[in-house]
N, C-alpha and C. Protein backbone atom coordinates (compact mmCIF):
# COMPACT_ATOMS: atom_id res chain seq x y z
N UNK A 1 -66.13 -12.28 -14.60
CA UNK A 1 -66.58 -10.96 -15.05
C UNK A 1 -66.13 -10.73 -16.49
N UNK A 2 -67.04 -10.16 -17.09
CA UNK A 2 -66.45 -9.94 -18.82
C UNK A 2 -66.48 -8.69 -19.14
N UNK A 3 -66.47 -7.87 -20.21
CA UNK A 3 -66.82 -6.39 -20.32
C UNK A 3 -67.69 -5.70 -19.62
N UNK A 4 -68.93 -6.17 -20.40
CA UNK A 4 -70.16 -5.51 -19.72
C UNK A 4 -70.15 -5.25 -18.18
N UNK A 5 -70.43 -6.14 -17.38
CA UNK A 5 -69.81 -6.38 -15.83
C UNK A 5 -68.96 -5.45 -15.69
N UNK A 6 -68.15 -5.24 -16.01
CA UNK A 6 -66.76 -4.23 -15.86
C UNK A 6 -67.12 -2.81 -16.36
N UNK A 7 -68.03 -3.10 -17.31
CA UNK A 7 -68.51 -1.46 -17.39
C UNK A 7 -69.55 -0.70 -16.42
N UNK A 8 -69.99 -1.58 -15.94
CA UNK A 8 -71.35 -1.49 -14.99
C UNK A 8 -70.47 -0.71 -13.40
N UNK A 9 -69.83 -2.17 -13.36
CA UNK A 9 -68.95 -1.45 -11.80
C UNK A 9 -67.90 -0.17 -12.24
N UNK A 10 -67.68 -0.23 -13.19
CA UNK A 10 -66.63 1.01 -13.34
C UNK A 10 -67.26 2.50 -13.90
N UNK A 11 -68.25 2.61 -15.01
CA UNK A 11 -68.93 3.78 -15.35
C UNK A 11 -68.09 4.03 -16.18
N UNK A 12 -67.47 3.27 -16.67
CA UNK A 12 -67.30 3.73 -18.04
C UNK A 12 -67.82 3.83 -19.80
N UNK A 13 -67.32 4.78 -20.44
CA UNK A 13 -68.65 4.77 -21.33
C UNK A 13 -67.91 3.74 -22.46
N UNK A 14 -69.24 3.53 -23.65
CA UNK A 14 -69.55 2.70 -24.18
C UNK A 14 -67.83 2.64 -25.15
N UNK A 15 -67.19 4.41 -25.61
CA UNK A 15 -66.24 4.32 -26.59
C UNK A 15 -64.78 3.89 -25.87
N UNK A 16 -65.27 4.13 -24.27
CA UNK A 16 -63.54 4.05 -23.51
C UNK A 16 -63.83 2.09 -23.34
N UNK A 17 -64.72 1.77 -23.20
CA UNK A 17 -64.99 0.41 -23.15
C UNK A 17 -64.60 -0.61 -24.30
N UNK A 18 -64.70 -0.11 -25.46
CA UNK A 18 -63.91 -0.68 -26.87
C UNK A 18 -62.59 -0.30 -26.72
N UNK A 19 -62.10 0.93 -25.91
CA UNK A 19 -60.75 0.88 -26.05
C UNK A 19 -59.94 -0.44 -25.32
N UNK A 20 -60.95 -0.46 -24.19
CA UNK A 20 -60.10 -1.48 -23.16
C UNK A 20 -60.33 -2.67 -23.84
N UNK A 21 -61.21 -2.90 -24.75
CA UNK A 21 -61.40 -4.50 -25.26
C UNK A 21 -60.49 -4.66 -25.79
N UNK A 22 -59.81 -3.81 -26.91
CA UNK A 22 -59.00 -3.92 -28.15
C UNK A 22 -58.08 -3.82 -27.09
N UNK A 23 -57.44 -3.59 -25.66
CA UNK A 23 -56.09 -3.60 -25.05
C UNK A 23 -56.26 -4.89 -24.56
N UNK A 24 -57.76 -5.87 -24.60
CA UNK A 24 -57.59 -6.78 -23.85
C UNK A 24 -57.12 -8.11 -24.82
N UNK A 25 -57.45 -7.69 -25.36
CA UNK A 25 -57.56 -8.58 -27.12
C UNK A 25 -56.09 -8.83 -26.86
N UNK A 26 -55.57 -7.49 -27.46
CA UNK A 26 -53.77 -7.43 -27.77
C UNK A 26 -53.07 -8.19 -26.41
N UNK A 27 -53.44 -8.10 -25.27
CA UNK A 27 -52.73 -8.26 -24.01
C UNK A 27 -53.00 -10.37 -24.53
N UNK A 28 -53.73 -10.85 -24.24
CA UNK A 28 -54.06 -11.88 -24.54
C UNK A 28 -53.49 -12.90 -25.79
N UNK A 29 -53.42 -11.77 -27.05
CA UNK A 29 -52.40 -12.56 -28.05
C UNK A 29 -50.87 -12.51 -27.76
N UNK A 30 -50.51 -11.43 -26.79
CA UNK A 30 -49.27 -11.07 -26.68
C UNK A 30 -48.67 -12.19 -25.33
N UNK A 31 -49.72 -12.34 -24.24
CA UNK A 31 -49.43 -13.70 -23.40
C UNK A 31 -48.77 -14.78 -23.78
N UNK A 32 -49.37 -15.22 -25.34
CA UNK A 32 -48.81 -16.77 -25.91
C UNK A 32 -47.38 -16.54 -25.81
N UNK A 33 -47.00 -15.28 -26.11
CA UNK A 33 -45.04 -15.20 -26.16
C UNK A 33 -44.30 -14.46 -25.55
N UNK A 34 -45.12 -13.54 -24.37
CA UNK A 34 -44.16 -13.15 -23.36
C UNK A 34 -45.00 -13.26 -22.09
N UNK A 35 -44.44 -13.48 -20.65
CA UNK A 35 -45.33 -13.54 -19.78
C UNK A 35 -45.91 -11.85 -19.17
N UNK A 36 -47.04 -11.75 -19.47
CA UNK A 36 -47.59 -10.39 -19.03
C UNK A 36 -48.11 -10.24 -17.93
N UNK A 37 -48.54 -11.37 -17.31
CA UNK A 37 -49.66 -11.25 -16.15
C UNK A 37 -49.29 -12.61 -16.04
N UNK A 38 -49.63 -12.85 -15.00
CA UNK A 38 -49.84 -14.53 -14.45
C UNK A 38 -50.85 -15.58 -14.77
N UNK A 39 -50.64 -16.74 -15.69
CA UNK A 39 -51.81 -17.12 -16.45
C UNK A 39 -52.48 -17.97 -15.82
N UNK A 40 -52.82 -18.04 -14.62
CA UNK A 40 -53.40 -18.38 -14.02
C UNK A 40 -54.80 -17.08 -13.74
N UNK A 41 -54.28 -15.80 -14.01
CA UNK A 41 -55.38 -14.82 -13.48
C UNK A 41 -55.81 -14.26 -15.02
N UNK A 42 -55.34 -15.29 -16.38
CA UNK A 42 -56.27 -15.05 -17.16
C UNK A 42 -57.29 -14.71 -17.83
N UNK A 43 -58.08 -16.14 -17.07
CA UNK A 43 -59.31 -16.49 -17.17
C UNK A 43 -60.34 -15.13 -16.43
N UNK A 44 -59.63 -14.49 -15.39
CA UNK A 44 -60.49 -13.43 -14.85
C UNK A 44 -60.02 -11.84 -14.95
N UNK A 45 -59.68 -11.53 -16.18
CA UNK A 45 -58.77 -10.64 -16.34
C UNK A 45 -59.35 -9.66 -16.37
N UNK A 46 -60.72 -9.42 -16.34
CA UNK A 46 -61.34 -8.05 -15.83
C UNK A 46 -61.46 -7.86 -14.89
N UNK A 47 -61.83 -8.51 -13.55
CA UNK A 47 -61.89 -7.90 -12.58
C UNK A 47 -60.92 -7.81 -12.16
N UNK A 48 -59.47 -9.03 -12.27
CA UNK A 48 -58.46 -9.05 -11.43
C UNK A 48 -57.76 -7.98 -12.08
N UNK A 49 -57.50 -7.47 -13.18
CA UNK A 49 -56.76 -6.32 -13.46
C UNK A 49 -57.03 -5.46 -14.19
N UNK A 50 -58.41 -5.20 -14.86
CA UNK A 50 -58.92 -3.93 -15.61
C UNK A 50 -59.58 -3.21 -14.70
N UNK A 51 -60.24 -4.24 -13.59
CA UNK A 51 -61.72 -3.14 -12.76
C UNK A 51 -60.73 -2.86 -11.69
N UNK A 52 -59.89 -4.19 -11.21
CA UNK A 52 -58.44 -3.44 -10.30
C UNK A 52 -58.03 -2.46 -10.31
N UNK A 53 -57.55 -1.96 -11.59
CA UNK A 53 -56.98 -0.87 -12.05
C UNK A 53 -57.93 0.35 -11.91
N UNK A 54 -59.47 0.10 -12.51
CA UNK A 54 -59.83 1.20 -12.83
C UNK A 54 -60.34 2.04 -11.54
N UNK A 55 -60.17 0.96 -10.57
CA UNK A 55 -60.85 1.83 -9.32
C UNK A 55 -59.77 2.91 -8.54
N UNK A 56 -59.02 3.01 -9.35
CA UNK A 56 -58.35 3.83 -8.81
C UNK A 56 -58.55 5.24 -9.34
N UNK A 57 -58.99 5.25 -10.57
CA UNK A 57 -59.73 6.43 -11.46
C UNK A 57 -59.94 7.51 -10.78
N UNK A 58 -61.22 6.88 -9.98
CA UNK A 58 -61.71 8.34 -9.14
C UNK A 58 -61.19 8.97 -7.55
N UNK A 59 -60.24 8.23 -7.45
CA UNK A 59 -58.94 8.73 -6.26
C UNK A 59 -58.22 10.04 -7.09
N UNK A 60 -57.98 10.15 -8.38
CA UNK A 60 -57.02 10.87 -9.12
C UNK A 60 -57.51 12.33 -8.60
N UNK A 61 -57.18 13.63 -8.56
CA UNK A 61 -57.54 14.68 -7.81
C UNK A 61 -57.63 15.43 -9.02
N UNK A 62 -58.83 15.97 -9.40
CA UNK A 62 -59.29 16.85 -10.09
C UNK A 62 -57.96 17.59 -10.74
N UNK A 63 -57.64 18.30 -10.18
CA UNK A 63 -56.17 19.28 -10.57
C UNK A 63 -54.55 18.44 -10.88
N UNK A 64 -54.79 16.83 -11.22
CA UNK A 64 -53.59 16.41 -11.32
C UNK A 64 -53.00 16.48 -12.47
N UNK A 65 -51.72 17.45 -12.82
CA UNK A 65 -51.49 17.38 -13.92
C UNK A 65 -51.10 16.13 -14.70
N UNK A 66 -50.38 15.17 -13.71
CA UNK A 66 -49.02 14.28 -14.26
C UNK A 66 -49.38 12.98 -13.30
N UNK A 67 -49.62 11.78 -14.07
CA UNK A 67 -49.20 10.78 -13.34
C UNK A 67 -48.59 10.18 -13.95
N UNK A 68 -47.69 8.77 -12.81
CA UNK A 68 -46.24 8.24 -13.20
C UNK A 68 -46.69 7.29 -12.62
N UNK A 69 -46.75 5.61 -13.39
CA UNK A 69 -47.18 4.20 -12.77
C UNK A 69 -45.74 3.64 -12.81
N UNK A 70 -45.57 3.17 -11.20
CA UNK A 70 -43.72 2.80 -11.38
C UNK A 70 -44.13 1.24 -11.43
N UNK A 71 -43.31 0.40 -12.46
CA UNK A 71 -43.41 -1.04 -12.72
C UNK A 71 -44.79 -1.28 -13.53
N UNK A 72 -45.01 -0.74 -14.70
CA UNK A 72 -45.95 -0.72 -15.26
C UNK A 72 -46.30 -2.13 -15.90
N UNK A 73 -45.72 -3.09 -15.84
CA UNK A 73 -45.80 -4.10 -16.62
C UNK A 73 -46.68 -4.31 -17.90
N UNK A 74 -47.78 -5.07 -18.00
CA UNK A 74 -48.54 -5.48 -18.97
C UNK A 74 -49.37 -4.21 -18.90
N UNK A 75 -49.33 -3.01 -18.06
CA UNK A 75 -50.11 -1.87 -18.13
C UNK A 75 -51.18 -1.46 -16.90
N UNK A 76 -51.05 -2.22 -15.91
CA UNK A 76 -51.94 -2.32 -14.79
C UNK A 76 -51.43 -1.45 -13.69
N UNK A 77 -51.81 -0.47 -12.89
CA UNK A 77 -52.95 0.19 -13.47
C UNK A 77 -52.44 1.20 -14.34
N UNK A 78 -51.54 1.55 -14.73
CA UNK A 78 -51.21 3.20 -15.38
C UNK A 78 -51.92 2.88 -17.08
N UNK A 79 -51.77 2.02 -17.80
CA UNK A 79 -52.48 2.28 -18.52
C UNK A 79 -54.05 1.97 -18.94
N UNK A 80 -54.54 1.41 -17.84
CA UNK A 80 -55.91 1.64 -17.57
C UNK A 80 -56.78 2.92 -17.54
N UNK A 81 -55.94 3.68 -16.43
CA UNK A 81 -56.22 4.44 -15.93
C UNK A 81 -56.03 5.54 -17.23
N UNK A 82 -54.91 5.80 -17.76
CA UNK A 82 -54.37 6.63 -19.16
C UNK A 82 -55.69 6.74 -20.21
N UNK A 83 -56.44 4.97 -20.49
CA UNK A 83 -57.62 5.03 -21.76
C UNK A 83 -58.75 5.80 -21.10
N UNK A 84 -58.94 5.63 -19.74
CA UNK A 84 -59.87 6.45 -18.69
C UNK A 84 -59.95 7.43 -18.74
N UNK A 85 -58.60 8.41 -18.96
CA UNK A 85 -58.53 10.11 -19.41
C UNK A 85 -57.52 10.42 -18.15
N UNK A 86 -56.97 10.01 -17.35
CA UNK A 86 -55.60 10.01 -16.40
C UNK A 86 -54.90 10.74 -17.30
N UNK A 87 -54.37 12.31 -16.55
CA UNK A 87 -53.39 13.09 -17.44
C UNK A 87 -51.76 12.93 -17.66
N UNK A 88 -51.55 13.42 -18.67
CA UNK A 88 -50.37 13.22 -18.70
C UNK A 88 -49.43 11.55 -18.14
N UNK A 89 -49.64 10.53 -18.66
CA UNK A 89 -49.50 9.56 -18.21
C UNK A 89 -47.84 8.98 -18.46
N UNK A 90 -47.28 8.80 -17.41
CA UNK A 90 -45.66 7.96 -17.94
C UNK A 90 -45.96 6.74 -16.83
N UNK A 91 -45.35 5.88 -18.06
CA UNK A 91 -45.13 4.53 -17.48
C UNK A 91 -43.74 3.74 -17.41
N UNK A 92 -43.51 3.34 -16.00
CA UNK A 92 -42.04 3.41 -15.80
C UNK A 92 -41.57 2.07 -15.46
N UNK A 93 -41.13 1.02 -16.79
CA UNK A 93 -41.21 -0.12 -16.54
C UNK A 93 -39.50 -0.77 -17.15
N UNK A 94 -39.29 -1.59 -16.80
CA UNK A 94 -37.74 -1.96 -16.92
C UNK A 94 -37.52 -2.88 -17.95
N UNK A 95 -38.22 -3.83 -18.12
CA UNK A 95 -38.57 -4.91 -19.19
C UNK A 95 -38.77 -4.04 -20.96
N UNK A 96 -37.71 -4.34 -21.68
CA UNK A 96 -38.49 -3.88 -22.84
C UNK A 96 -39.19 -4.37 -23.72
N UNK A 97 -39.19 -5.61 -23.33
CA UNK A 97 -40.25 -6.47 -23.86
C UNK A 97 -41.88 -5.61 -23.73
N UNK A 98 -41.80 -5.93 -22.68
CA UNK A 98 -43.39 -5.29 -21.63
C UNK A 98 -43.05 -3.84 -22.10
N UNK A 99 -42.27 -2.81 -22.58
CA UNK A 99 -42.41 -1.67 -22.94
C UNK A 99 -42.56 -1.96 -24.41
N UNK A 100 -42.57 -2.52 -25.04
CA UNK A 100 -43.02 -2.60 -26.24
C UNK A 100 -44.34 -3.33 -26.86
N UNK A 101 -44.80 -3.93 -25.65
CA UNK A 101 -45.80 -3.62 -25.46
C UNK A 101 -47.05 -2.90 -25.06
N UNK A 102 -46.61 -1.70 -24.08
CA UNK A 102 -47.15 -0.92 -23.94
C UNK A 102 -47.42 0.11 -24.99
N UNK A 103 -46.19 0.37 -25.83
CA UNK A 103 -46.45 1.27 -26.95
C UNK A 103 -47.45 0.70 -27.64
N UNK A 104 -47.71 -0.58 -27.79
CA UNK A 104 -48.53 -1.39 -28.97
C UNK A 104 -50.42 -0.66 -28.54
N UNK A 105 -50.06 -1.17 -27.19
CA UNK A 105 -51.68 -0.93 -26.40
C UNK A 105 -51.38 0.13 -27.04
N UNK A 106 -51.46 1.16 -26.51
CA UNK A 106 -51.32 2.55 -25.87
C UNK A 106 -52.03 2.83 -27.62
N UNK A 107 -51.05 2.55 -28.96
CA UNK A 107 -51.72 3.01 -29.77
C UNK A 107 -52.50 2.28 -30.71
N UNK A 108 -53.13 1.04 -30.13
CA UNK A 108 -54.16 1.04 -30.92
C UNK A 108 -55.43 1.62 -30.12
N UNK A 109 -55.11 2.14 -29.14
CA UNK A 109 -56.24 2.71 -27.97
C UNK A 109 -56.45 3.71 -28.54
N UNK A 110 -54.99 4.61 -29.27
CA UNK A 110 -55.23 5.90 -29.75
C UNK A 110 -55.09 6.51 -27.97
N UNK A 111 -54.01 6.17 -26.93
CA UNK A 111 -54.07 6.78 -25.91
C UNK A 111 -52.57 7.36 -25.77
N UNK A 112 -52.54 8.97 -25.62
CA UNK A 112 -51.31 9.18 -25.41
C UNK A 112 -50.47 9.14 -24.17
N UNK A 113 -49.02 8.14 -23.99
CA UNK A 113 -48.68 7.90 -22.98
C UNK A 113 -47.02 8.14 -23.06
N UNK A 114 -46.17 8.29 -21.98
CA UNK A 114 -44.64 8.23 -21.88
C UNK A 114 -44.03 6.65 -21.84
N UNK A 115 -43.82 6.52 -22.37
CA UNK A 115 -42.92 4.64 -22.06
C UNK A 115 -41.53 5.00 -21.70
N UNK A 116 -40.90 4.92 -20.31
CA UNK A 116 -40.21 5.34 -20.20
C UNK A 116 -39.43 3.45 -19.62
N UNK A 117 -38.30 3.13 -20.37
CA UNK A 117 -37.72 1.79 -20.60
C UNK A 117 -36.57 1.52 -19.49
N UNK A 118 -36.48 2.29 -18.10
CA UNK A 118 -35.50 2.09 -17.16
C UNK A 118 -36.18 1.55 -16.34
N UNK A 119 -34.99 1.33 -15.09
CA UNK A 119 -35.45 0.72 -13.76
C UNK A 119 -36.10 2.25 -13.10
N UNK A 120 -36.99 1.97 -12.19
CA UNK A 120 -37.50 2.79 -11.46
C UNK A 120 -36.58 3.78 -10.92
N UNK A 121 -35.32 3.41 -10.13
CA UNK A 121 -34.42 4.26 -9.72
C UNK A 121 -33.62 4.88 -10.71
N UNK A 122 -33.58 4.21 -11.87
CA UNK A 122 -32.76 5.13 -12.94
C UNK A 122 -33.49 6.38 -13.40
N UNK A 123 -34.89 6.30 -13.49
CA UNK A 123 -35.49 7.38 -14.45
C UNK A 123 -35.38 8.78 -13.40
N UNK A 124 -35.34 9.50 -14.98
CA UNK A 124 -35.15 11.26 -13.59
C UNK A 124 -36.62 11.18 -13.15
N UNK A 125 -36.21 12.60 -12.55
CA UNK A 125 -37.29 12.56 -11.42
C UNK A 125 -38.75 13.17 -12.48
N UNK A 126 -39.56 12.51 -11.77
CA UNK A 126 -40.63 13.40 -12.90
C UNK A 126 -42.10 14.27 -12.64
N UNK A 127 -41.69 14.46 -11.36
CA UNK A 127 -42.77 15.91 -10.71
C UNK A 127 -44.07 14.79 -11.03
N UNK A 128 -44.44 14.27 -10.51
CA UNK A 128 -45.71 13.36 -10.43
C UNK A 128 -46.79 14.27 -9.55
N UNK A 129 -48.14 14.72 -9.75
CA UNK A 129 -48.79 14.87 -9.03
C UNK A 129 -49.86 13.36 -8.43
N UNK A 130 -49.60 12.06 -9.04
CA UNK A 130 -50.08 10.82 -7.90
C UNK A 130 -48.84 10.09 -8.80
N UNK A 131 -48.61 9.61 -7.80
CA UNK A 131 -47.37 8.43 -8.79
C UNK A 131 -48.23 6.73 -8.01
N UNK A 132 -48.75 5.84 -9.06
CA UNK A 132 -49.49 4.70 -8.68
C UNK A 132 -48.62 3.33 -8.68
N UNK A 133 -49.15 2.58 -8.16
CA UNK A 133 -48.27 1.35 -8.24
C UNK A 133 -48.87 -0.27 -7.70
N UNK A 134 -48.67 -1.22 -8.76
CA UNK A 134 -50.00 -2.17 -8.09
C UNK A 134 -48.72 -3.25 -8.34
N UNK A 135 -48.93 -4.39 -7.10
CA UNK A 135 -48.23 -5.39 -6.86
C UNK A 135 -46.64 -5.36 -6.84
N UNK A 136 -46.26 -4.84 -6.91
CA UNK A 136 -44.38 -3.96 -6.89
C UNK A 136 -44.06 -4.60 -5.81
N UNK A 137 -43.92 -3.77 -4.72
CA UNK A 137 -43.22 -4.65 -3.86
C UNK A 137 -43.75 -3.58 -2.35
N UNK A 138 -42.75 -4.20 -1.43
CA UNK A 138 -43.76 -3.77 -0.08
C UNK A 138 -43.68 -2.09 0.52
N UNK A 139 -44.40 -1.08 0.85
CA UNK A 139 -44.81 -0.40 1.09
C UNK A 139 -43.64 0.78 1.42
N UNK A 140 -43.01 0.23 2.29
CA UNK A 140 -41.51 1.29 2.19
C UNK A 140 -40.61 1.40 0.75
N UNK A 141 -40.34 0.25 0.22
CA UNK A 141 -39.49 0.53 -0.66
C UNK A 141 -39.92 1.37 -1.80
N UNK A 142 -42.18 0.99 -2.32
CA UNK A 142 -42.40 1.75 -2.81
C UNK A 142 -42.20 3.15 -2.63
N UNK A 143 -42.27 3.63 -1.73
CA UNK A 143 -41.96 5.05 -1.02
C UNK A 143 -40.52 5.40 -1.56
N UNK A 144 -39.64 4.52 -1.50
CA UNK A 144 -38.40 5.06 -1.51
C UNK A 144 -38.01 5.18 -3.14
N UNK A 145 -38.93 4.80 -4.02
CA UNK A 145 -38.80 4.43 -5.57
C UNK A 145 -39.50 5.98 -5.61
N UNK A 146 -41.00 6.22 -5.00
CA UNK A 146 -41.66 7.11 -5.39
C UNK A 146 -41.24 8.39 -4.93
N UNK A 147 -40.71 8.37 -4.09
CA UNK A 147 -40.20 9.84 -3.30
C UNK A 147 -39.78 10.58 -4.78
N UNK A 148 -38.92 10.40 -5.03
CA UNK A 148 -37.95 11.15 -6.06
C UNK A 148 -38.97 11.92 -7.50
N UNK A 149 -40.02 11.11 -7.26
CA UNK A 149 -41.04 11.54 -8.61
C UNK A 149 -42.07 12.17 -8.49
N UNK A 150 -42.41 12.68 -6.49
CA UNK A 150 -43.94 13.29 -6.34
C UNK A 150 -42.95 15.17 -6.16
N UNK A 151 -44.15 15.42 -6.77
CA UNK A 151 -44.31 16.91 -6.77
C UNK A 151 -44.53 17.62 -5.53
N UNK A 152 -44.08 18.53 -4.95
CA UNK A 152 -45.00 18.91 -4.53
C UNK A 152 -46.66 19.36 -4.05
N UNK A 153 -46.91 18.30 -2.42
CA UNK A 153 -48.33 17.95 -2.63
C UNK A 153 -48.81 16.77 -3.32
N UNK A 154 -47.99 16.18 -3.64
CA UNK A 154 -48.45 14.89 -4.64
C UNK A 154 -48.56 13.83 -3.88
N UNK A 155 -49.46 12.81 -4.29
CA UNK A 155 -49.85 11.88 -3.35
C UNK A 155 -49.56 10.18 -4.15
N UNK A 156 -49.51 8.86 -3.45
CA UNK A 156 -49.35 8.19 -3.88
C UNK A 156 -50.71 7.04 -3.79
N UNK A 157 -50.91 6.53 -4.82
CA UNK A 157 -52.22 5.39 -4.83
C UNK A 157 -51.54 4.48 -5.22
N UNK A 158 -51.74 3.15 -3.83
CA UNK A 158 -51.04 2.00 -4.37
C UNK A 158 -52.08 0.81 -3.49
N UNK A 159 -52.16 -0.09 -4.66
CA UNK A 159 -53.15 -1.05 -4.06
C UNK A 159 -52.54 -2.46 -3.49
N UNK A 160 -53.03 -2.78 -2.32
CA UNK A 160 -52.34 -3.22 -1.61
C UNK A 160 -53.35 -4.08 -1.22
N UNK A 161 -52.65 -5.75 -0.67
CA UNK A 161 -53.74 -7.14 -0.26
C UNK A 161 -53.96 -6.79 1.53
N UNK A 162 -53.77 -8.10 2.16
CA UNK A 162 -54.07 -8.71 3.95
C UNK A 162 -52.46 -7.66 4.41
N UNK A 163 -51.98 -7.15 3.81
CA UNK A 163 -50.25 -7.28 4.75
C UNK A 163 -49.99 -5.68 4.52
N UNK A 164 -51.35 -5.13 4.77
CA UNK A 164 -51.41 -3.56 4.54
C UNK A 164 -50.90 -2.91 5.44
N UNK A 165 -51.52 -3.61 6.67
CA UNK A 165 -51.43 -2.73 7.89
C UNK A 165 -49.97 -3.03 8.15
N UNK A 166 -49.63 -4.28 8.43
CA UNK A 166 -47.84 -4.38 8.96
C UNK A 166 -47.25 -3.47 8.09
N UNK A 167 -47.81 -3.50 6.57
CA UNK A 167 -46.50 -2.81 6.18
C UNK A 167 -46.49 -0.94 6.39
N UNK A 168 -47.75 -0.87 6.59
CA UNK A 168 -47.84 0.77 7.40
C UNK A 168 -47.18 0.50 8.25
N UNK A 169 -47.41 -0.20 9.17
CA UNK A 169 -46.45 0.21 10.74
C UNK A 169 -44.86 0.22 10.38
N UNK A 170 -44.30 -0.79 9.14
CA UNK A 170 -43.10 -0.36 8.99
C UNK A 170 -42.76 0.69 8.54
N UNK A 171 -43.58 1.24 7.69
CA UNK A 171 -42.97 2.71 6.81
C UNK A 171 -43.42 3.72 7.56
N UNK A 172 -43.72 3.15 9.22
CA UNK A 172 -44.05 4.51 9.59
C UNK A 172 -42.97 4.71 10.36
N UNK A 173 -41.50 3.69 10.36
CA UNK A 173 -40.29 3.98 11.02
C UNK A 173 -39.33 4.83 10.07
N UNK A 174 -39.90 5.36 8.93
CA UNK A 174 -38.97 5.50 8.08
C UNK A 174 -39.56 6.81 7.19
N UNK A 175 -40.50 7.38 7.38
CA UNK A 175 -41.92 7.77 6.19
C UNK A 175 -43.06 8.58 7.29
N UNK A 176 -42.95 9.66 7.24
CA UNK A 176 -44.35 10.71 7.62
C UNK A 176 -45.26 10.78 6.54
N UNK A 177 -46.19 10.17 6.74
CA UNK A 177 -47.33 9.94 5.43
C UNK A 177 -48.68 10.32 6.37
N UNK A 178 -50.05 10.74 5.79
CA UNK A 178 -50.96 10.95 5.67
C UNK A 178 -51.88 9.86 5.20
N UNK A 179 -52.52 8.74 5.52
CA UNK A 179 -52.98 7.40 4.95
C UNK A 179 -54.65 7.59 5.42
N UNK A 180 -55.26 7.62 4.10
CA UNK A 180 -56.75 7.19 3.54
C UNK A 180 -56.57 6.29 3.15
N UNK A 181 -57.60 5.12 3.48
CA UNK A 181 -57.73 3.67 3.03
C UNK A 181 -58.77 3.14 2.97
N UNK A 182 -58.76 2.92 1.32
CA UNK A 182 -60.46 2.36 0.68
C UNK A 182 -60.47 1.19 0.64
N UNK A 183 -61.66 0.53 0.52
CA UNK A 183 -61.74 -0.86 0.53
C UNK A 183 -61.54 -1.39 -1.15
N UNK A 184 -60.83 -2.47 -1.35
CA UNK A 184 -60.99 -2.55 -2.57
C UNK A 184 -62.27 -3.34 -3.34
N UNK A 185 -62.40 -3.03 -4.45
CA UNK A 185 -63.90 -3.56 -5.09
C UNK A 185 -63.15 -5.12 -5.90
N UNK A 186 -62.28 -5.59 -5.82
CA UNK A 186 -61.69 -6.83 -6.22
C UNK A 186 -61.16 -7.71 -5.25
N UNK A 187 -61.03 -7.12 -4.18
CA UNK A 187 -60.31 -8.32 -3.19
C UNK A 187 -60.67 -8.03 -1.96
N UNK A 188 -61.57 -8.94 -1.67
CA UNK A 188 -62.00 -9.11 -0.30
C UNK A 188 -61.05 -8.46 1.32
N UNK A 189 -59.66 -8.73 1.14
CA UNK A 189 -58.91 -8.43 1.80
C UNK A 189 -58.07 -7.55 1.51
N UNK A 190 -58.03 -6.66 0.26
CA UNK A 190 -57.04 -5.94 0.14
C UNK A 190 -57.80 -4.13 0.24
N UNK A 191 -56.90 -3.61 0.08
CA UNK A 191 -56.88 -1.43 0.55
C UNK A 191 -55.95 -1.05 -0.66
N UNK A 192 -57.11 -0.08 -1.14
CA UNK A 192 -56.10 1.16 -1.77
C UNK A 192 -55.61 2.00 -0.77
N UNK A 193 -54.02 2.53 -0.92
CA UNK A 193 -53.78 3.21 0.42
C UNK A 193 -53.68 4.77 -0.61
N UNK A 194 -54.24 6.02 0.02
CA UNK A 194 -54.01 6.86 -0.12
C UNK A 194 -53.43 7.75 0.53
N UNK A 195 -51.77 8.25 -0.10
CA UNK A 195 -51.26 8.62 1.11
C UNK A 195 -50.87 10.12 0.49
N UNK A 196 -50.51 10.78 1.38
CA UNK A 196 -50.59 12.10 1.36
C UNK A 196 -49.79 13.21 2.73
N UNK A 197 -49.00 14.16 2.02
CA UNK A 197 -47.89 14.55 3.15
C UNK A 197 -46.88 13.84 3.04
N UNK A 198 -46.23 13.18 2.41
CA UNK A 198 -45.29 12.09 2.34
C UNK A 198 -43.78 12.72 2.36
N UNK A 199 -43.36 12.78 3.65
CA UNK A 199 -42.15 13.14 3.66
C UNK A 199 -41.52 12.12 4.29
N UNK A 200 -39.83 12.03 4.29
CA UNK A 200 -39.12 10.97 4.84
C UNK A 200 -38.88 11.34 6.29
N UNK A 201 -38.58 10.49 7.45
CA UNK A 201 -38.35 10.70 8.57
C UNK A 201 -39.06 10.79 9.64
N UNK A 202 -39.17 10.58 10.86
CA UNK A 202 -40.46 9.90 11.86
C UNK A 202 -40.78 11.48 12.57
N UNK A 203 -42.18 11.12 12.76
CA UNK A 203 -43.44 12.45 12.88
C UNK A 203 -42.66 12.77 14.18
């Protein structure tokens, strides 16, 4: 898949589409000297992590003031989603390598974003109305990173492969959640989980 392709499945317009080129450009020269992504998923770097990302776009809830992408790495999805028009965007990544790269994207996109340079559990809390999270780690612990940052009413979008469902049944020993689950438009086997009601402790 190359741009075009990626603009087609995503609907995005022609000026947010140069933004993502010029982030794809930079992401790509910046690979040769730090690892950003896995270079093996290179070669397919729009669908596996721009159209990845962007399908999460229209999950975002009309009225969200604030989102918070925990483990933002090379920018997937929080700053996808940020050139998309995602409000108020912080990205909460530990590496400052990979945070200095994000500042790089972010402004030649001309996209305004938070780079916030701690571990997930260090940063204060930050009233998230969706706090997102792609490839991190398994389903409870995200919960236990994200708790501290949703707002009231705030919901979490995290995209997830085949090991969706086990890991619901675990966080449902630990986690009262609300779970909508879309199919994803990149991976045959994987779910965006949309969860909602997210309090700690069994129903």
């Amino acid at each position: 898949m190359g741009p075009k392709k990626f603009q087609t499945k995503s609907g995005v317009s022609r000026e947010t589409l140069d933004r993502l080129i010029a982030y794809a450009d930079l992401l790509v020269k910046w690979q040769a000297r730090i690892n950003l992504i896995g270079p093996e998923t290179l070669p397919d770097l729009w669908s596996r992590h721009f159209l990845d990302s962007a399908q999460l776009f229209a999950l975002i809830p009309p009225h969200a003031r604030r989102v918070v992408d925990l483990g933002s790495g090379a920018g997937f999805p929080g700053l996808v989603l940020a050139v998309m028009g995602a409000p108020d965007m912080h990205l909460v990544e530990s590496d400052s390598r990979k945070c200095a790269f994000l500042r790089e994207a972010a402004r030649i996109t001309g996209t305004t974003v938070t780079v916030i340079n701690k571990r997930i559990e260090q940063a204060p809390p930050l009233a998230a109305d969706v706090v997102t999270a792609r490839a991190l780690a398994p389903l409870v612990k995200l919960l236990d990173w994200a708790g501290p940052h949703l707002a009231a009413g705030g919901q979490c979008l995290f995209l997830k492969g085949r090991g969706a469902d086990d890991e619901l049944t675990a966080t449902a020993k630990e986690w009262n959640i609300a779970v909508d689950r879309s199919p994803s438009l990149t991976d045959p086997a994987g779910f965006i989980l949309q969860l909602r009601e997210v309090s700690r402790g069994r129903a």
